[in-house]
N, C-alpha and C. Protein backbone atom coordinates (compact mmCIF):
# COMPACT_ATOMS: atom_id res chain seq x y z
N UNK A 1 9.18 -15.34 -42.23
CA UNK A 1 9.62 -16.05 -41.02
C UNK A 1 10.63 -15.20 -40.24
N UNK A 2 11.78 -14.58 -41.21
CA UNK A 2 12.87 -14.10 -40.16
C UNK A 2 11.79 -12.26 -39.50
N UNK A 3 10.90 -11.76 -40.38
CA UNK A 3 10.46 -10.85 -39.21
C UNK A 3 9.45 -11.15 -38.18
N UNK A 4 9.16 -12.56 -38.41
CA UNK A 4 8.30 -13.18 -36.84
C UNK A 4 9.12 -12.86 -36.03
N UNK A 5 10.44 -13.58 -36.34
CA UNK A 5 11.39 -14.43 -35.25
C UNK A 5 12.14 -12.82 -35.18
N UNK A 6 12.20 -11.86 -35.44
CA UNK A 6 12.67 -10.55 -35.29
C UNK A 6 11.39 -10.16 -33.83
N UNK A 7 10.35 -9.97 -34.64
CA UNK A 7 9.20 -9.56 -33.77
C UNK A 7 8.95 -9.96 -32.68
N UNK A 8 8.77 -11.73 -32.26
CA UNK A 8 9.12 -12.02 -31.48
C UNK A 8 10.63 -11.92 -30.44
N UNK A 9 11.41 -11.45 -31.11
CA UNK A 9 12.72 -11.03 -29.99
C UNK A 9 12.48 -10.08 -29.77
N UNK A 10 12.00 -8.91 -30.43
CA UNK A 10 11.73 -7.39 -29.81
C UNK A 10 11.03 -7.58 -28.85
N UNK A 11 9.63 -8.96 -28.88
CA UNK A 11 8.61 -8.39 -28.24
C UNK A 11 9.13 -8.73 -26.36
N UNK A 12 10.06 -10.33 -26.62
CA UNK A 12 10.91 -10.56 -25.47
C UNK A 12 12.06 -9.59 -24.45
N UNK A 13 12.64 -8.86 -25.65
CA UNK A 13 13.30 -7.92 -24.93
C UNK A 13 12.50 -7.00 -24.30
N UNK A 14 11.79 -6.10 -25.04
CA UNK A 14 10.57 -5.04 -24.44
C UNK A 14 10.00 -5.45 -23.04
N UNK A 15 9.59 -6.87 -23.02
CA UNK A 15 9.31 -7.29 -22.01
C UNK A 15 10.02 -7.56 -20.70
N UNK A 16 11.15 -7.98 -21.26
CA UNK A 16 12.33 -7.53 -20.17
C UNK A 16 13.19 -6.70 -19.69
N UNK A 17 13.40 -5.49 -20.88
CA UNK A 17 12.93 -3.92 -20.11
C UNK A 17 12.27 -3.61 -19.27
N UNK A 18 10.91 -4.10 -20.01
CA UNK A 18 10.02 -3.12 -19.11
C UNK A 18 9.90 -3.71 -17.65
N UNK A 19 10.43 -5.20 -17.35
CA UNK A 19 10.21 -5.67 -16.21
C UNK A 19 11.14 -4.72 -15.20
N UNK A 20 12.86 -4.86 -15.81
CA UNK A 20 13.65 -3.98 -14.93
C UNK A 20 13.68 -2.80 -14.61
N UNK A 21 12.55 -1.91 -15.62
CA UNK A 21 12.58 -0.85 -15.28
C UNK A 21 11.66 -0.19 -13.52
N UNK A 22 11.01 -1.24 -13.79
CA UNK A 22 10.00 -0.82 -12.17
C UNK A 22 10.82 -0.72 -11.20
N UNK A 23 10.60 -0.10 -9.84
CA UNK A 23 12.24 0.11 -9.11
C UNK A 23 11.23 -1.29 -8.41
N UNK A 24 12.06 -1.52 -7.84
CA UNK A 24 12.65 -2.97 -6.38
C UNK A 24 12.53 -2.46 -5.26
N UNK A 25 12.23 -2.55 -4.50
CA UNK A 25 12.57 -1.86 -3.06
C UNK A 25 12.70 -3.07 -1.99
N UNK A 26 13.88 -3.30 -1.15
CA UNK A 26 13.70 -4.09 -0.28
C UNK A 26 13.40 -3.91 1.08
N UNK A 27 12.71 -4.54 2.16
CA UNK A 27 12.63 -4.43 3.16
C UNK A 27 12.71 -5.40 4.09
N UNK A 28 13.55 -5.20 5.12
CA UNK A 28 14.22 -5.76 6.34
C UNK A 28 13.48 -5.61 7.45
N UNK A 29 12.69 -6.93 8.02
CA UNK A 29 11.99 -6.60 9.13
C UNK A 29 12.82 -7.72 10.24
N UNK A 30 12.11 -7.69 11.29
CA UNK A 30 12.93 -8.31 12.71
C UNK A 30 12.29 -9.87 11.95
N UNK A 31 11.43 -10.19 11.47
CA UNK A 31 10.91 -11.59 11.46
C UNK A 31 11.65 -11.87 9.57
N UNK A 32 12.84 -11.10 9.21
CA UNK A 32 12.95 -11.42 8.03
C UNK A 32 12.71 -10.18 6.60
N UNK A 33 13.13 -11.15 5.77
CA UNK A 33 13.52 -9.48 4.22
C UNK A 33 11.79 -9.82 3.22
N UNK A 34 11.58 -9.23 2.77
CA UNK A 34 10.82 -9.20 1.68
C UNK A 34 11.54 -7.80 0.59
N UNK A 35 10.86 -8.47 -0.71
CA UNK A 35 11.01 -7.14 -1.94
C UNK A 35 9.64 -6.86 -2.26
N UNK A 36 9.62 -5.87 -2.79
CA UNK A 36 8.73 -5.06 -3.74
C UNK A 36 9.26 -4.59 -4.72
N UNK A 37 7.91 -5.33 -6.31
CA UNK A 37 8.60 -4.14 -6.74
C UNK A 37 6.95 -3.25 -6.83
N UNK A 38 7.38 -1.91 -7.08
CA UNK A 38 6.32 -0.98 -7.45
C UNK A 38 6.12 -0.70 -9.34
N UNK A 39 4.53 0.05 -8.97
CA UNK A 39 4.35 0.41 -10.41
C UNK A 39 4.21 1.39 -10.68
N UNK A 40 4.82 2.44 -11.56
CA UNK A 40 4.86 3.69 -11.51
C UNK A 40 4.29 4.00 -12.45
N UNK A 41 3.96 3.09 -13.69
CA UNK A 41 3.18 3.86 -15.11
C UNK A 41 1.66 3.37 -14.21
N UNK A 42 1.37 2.78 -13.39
CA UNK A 42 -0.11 2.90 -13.31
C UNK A 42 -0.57 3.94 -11.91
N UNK A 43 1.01 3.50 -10.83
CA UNK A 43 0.65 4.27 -9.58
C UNK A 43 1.72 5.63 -9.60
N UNK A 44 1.82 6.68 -10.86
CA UNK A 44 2.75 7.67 -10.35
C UNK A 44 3.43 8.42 -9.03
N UNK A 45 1.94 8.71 -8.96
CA UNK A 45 1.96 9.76 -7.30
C UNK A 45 1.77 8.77 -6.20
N UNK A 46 1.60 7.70 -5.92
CA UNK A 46 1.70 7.09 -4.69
C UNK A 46 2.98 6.19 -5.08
N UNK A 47 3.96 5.83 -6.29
CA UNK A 47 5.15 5.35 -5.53
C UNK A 47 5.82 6.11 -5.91
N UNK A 48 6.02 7.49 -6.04
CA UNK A 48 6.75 8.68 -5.82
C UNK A 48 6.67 9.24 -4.45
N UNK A 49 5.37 8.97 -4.08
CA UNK A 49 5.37 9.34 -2.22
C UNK A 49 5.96 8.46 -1.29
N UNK A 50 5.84 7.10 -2.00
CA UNK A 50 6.35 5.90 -1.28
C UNK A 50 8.52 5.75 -1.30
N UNK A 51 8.74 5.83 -2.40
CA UNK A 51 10.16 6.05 -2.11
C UNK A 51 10.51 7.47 -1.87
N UNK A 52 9.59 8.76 -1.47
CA UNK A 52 10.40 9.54 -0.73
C UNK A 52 10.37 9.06 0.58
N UNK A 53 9.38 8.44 1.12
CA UNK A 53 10.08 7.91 2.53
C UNK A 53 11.07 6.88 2.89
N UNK A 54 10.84 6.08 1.43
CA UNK A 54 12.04 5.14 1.78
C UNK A 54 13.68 5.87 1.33
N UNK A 55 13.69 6.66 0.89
CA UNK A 55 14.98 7.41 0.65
C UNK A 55 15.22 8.12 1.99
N UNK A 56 14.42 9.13 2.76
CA UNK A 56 14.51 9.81 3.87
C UNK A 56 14.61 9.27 4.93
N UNK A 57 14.58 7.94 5.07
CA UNK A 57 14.80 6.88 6.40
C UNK A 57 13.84 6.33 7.26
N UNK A 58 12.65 7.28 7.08
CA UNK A 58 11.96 7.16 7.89
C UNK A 58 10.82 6.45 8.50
N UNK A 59 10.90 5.40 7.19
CA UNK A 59 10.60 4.03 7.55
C UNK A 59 11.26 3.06 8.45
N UNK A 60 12.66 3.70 8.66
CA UNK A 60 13.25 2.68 9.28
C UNK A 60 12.94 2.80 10.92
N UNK A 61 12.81 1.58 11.62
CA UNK A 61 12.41 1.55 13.15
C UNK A 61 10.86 1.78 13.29
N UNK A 62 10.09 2.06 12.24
CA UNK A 62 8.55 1.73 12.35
C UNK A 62 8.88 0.21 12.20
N UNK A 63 6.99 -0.12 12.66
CA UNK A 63 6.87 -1.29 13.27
C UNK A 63 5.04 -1.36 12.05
N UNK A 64 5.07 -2.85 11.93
CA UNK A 64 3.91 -2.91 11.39
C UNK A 64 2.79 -3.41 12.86
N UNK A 65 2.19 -2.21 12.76
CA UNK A 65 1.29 -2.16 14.11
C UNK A 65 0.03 -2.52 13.90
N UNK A 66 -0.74 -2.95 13.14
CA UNK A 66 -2.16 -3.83 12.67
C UNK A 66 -1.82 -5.14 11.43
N UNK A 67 -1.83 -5.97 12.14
CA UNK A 67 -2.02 -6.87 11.68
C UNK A 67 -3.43 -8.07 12.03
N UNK A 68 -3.97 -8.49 10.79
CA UNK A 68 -4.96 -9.33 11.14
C UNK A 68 -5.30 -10.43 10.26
N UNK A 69 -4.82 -11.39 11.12
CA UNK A 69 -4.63 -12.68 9.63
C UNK A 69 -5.92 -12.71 8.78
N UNK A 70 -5.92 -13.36 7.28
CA UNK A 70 -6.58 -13.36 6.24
C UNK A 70 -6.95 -12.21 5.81
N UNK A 71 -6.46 -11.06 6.01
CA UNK A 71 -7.06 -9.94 5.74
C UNK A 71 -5.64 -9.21 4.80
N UNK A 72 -4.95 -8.42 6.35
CA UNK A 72 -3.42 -7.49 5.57
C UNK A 72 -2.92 -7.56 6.85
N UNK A 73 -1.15 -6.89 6.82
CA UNK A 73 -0.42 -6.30 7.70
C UNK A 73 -0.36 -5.00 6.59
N UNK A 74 -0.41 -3.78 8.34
CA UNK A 74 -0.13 -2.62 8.05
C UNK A 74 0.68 -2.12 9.01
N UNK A 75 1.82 -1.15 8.22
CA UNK A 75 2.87 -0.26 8.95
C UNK A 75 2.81 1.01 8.23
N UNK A 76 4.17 1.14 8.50
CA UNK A 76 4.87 2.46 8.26
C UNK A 76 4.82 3.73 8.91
N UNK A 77 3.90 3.90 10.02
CA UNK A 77 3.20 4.74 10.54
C UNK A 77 3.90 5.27 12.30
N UNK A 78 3.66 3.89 12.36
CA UNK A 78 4.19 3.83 14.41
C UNK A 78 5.51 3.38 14.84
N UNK A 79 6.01 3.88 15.93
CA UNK A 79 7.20 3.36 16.14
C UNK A 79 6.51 2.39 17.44
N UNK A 80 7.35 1.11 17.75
CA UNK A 80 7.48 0.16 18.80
C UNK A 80 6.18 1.00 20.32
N UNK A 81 6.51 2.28 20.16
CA UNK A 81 5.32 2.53 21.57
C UNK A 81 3.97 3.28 21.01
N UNK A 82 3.62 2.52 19.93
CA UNK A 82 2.88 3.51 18.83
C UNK A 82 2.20 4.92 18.98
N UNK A 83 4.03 5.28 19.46
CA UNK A 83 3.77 6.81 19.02
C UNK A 83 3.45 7.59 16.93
N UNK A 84 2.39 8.24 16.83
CA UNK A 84 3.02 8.36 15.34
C UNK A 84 4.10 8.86 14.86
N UNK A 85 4.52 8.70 13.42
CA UNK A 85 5.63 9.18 13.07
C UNK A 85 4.87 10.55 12.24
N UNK A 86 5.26 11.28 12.30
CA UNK A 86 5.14 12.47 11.46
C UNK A 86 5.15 12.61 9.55
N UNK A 87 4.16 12.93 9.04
CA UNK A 87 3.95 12.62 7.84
C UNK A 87 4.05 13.67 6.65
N UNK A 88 4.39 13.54 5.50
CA UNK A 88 4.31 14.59 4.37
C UNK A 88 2.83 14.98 4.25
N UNK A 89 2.68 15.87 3.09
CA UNK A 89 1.11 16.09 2.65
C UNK A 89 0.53 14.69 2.44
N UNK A 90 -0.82 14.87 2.36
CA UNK A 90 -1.79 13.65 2.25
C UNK A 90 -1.41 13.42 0.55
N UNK A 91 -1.53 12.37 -0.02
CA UNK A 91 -1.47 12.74 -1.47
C UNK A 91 -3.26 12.19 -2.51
N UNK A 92 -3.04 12.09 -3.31
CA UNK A 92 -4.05 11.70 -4.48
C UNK A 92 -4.61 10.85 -4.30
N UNK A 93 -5.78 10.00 -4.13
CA UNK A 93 -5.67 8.50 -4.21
C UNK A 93 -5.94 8.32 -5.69
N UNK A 94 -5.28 6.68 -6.18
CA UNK A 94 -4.99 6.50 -7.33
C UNK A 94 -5.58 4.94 -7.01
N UNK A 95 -6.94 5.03 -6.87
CA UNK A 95 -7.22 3.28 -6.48
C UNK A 95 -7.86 3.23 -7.91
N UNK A 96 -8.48 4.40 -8.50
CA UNK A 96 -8.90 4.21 -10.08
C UNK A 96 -8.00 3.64 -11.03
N UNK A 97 -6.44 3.17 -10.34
CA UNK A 97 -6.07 2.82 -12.03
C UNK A 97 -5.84 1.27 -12.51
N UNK A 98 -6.98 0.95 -11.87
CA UNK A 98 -7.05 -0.86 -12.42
C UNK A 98 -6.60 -1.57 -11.86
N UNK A 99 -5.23 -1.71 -11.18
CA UNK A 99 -4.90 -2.49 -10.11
C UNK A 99 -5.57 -3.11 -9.06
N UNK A 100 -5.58 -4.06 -8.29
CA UNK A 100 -6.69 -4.61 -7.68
C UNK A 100 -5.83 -5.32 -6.32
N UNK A 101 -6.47 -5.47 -5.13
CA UNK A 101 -6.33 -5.54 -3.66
C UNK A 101 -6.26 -7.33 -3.86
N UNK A 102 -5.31 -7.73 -4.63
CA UNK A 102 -5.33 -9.23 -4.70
C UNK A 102 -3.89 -9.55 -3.71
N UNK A 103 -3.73 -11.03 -3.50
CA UNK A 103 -2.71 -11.33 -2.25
C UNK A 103 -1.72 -11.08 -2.81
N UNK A 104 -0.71 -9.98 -2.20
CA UNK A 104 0.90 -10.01 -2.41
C UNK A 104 0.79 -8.44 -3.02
N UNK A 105 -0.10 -7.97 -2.99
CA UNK A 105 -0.10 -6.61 -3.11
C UNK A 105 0.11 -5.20 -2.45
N UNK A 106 0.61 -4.60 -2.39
CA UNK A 106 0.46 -3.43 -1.56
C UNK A 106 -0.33 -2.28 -1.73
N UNK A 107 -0.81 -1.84 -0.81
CA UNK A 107 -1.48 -0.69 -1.20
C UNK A 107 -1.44 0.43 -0.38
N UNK A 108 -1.98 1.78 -0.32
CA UNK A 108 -2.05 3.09 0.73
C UNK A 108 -3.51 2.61 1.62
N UNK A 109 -3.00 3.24 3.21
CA UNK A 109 -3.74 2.87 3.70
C UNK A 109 -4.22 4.35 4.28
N UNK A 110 -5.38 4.62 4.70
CA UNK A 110 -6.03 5.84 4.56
C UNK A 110 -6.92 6.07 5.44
N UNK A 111 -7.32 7.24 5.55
CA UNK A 111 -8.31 7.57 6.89
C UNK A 111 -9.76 7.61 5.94
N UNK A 112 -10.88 8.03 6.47
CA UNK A 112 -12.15 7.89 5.83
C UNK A 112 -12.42 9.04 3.98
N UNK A 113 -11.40 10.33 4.50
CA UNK A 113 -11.76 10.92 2.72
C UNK A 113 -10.74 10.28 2.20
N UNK A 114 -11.03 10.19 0.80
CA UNK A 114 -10.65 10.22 0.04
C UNK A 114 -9.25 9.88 -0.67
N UNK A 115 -8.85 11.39 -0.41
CA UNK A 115 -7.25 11.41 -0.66
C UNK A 115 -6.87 11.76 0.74
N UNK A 116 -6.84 11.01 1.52
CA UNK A 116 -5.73 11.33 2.71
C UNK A 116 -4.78 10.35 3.48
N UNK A 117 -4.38 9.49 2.05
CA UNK A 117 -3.33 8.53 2.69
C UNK A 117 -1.99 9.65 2.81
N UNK A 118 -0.96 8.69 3.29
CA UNK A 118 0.22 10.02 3.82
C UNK A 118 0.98 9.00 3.58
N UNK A 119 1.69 7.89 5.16
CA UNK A 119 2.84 7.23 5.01
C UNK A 119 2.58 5.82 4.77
N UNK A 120 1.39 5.65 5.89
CA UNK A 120 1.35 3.95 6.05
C UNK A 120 0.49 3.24 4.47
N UNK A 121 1.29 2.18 5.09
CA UNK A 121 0.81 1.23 3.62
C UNK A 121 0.43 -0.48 4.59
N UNK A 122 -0.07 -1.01 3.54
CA UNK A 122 -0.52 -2.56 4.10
C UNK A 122 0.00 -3.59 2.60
N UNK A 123 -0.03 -4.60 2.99
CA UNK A 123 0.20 -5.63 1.91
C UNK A 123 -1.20 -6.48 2.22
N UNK A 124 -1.55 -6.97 0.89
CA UNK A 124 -2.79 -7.77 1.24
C UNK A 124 -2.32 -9.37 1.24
N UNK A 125 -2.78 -9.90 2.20
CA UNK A 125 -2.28 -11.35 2.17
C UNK A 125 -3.52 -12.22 1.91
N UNK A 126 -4.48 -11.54 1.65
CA UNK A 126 -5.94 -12.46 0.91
C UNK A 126 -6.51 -11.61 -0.42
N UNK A 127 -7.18 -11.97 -0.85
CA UNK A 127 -7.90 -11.10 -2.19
C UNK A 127 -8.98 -10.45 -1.75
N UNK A 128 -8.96 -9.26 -1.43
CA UNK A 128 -9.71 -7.96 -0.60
C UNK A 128 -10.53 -7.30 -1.67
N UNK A 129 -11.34 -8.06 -2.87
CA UNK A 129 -12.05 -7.49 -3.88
C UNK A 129 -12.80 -6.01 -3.05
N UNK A 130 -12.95 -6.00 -1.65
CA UNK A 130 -14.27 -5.19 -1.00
C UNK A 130 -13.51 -3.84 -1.24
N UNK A 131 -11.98 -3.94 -1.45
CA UNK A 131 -11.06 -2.67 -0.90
C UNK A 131 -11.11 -2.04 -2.60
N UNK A 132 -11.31 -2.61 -3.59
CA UNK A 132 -11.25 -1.95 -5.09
C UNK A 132 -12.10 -0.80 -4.94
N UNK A 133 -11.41 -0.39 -5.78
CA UNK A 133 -12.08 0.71 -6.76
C UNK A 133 -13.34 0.19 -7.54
N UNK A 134 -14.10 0.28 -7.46
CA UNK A 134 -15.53 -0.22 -8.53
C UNK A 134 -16.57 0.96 -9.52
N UNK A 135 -16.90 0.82 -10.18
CA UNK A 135 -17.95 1.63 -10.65
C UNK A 135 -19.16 2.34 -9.72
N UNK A 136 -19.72 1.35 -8.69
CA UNK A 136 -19.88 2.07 -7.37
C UNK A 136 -19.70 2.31 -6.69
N UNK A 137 -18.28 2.94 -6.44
CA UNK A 137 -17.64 3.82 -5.86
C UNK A 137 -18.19 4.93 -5.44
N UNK A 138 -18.16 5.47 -4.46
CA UNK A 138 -17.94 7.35 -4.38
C UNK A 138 -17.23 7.70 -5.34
N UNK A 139 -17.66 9.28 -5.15
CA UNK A 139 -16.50 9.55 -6.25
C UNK A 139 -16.26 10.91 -5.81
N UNK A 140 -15.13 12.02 -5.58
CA UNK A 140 -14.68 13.02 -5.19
C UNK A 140 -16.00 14.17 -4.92
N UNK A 141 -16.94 14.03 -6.18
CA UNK A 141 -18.02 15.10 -5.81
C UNK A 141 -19.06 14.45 -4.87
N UNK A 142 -19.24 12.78 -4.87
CA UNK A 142 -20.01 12.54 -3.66
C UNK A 142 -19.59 13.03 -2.65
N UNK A 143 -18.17 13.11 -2.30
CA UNK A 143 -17.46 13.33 -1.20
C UNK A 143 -17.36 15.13 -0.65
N UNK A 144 -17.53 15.62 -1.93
CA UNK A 144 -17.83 16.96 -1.26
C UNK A 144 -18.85 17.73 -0.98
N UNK A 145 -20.10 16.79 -1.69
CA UNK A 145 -21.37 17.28 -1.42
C UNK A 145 -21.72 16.74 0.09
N UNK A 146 -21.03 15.87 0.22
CA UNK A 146 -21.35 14.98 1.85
C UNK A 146 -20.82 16.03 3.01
N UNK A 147 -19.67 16.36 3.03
CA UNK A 147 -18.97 17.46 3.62
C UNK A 147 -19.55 18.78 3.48
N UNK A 148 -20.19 19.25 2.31
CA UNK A 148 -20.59 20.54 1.85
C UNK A 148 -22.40 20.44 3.26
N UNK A 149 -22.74 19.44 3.01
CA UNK A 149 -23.91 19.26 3.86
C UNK A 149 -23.92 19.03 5.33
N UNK A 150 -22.83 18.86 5.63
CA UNK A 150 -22.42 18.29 7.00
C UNK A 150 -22.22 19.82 7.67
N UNK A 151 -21.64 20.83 6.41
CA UNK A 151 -21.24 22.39 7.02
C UNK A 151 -22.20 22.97 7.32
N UNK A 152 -23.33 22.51 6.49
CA UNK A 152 -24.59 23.45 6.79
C UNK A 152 -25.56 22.81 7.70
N UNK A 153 -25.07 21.69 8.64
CA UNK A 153 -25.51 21.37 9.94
C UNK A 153 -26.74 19.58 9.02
N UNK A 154 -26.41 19.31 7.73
CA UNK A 154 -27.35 18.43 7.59
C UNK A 154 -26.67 17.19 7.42
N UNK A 155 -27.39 16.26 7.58
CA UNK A 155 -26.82 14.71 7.54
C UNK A 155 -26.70 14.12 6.23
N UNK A 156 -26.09 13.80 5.40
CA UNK A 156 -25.88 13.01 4.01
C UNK A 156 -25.26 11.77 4.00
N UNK A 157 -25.66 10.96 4.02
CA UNK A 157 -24.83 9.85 4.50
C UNK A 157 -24.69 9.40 3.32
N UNK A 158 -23.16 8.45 2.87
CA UNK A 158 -22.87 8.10 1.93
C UNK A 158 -23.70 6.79 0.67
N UNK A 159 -24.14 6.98 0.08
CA UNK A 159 -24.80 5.60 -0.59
C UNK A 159 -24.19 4.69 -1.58
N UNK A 160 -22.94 4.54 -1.21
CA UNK A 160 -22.11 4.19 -2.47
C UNK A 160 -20.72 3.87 -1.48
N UNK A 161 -20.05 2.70 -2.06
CA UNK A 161 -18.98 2.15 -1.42
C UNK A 161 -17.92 3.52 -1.60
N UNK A 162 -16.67 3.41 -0.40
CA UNK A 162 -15.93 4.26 -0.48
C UNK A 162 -15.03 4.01 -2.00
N UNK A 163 -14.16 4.78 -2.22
CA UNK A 163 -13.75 5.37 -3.59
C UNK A 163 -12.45 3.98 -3.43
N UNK A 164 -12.17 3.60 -2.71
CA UNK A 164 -11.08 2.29 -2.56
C UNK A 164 -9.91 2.46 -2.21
N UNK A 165 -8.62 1.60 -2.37
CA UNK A 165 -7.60 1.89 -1.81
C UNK A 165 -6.46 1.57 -2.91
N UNK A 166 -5.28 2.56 -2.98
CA UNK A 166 -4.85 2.59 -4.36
C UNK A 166 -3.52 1.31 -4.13
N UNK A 167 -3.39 0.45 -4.86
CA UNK A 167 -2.50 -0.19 -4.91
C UNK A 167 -1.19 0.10 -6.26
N UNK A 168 -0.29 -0.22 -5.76
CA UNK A 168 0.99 0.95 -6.21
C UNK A 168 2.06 -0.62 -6.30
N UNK A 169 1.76 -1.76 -6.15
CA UNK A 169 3.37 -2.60 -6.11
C UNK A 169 2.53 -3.97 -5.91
N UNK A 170 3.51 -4.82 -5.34
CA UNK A 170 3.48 -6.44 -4.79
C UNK A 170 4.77 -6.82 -4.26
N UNK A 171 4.34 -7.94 -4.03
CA UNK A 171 5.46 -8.63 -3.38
C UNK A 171 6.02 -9.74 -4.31
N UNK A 172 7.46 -9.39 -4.91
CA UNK A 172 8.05 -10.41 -5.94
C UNK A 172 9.07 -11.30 -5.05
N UNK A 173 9.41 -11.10 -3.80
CA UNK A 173 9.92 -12.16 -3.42
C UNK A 173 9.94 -12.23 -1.93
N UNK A 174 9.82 -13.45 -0.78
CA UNK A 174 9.39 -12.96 0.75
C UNK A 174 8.41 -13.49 1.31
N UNK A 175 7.38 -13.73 0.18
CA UNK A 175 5.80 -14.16 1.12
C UNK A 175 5.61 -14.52 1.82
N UNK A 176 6.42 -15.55 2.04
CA UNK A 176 6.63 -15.97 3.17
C UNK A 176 6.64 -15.57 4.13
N UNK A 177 7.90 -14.52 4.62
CA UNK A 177 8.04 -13.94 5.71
C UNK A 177 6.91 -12.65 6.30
N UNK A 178 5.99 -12.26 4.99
CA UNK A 178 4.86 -11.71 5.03
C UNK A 178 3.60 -12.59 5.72
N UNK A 179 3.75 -13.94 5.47
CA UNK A 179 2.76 -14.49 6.12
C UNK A 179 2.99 -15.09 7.72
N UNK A 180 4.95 -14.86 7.94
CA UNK A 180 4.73 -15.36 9.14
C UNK A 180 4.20 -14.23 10.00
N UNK A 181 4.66 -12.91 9.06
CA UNK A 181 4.00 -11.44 10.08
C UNK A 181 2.59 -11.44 10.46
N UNK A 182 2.04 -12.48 9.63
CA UNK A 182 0.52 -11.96 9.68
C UNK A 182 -0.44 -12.86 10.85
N UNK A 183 1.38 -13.92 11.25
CA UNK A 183 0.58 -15.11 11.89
C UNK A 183 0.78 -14.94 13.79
N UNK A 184 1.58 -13.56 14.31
CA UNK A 184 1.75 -13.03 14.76
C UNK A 184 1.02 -12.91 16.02
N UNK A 185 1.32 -13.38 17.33
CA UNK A 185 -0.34 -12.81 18.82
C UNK A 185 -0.13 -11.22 18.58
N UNK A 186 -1.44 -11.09 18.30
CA UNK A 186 -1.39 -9.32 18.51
C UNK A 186 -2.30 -9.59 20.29
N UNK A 187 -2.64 -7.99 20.55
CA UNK A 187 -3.37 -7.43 21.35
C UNK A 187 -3.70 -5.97 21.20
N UNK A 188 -4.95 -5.54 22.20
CA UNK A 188 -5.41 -4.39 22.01
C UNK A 188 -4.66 -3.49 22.86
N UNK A 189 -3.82 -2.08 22.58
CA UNK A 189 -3.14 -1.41 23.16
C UNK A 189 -3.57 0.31 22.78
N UNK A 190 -4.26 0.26 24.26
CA UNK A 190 -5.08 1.80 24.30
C UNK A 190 -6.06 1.47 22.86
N UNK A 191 -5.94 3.14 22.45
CA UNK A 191 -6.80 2.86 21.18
C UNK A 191 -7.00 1.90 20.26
N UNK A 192 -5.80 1.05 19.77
CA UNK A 192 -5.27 0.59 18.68
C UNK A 192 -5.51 -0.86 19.19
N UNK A 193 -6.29 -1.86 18.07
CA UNK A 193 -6.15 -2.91 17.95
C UNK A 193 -5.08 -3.89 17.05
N UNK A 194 -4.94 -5.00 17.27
CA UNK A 194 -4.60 -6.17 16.43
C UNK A 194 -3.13 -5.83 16.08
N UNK A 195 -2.55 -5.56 17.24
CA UNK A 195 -1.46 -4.85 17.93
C UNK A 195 -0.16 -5.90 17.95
N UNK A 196 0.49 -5.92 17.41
CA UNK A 196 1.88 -7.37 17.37
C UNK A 196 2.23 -7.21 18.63
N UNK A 197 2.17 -8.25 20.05
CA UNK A 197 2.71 -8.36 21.38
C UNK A 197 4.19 -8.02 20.89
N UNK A 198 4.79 -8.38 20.17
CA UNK A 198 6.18 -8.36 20.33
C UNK A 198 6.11 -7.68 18.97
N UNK A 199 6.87 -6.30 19.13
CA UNK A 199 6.90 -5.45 17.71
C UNK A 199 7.53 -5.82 15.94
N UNK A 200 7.05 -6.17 15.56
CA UNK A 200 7.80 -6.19 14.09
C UNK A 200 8.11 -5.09 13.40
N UNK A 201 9.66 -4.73 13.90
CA UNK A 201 10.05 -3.62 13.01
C UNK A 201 10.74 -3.56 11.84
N UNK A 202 11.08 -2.96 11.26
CA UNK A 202 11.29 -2.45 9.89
C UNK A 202 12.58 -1.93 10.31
N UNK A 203 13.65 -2.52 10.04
CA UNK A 203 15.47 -2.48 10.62
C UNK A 203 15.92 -1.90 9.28
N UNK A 204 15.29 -1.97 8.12
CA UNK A 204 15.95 -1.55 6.97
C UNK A 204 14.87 -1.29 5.79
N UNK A 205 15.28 -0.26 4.76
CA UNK A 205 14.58 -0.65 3.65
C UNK A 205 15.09 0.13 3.02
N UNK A 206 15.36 -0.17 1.76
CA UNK A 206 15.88 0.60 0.21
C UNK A 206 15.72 0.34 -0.84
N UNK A 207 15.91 1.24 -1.54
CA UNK A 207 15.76 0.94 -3.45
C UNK A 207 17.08 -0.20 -4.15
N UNK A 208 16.72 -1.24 -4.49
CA UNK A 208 17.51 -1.94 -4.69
C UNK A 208 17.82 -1.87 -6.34
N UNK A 209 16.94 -1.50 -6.87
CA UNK A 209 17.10 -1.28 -8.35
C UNK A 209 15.53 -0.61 -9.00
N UNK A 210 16.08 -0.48 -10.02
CA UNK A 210 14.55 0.60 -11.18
C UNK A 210 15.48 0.86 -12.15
């Protein structure tokens, strides 16, 4: 009995380690705060890319510039006249590591290859199963035989869902104020759709703990 009741306290503490160890990150927008925390034993390289921008500032005064209810809000990218903001290298995508595009999640948001998310990110405010990673996926060599064929002037078109979108965190406290972002009049401005009429910016954000 006393090494249950041992076992069971290790297994409680461990568990509450391991909760505090994930960092926190908070963020301050014009409509209100939300937290995150992130996951680093499953998403290394995308929330290592993600708090170098939140350490370097340069999240701050972006605006989440696509938003579209039941779907996500996405920022990090544009400032208020959606000019872009200037970005590090593209990094890895890491949508392979089990994590899944369910509501209150965050994830990298990305242009059509592969690995070429950079700054912006989205939170999902519905369960976006379409955005996973799946077994029929692309997969890096579909992606370069597609490109490898495109050089030599031929058409390959993809037969297999894209490779997905890597989710790296959630939202542990805020939802709220995530869903009033999402409830937002956008409009279409130049290129860019689903555009917030009145900007929601990002006044603050930092590591609050890990």
């Amino acid at each position: 009995m006393f090494v249950k009741r041992l076992l069971l306290f290790c297994g409680l503490v461990c568990l509450t380690v391991g909760a505090s160890a994930a960092p926190v990150v908070q963020v301050e927008t014009s409509m209100g705060t939300f937290k995150l925390q992130l996951d680093p034993d499953r998403a290394p390289v995308t929330v290592k890319n993600f708090l170098a921008y939140v350490e370097d500032g340069s999240y701050v005064g972006t605006v989440f510039h696509r938003v579209i209810p039941g779907f996500m809000i996405q920022g990090g990218g544009h400032l208020p006249d959606m000019t872009e903001v200037a970005e590090k290298d593209s990094i890895r995508n890491e949508a392979d590591n089990g994590l899944k595009n369910t509501v209150g999640t965050i994830a990298m948001a990305r242009m059509q290859e592969i690995d070429s998310a950079g700054r912006q990110f989205f939170i999902n405010v519905e369960e976006n199963d379409f955005l996973d990673h799946t077994e029929k996926s692309c997969t890096r060599e579909d992606e370069a035989a597609r490109v490898a064929a495109q050089e030599k002037g031929l058409n390959k078109p993809l037969t297999c869902k894209s490779f997905g979108y890597a989710v790296f965190g959630r939202v542990i406290e805020g939802m709220d104020v995530v869903h009033v972002i999402e409830l937002v009049e956008t409009e279409s401005r130049g290129e860019y759709d689903d555009v917030p009429k009145t900007p929601v910016l990002i006044k603050a954000i930092k590591l609050v703990s890990e």
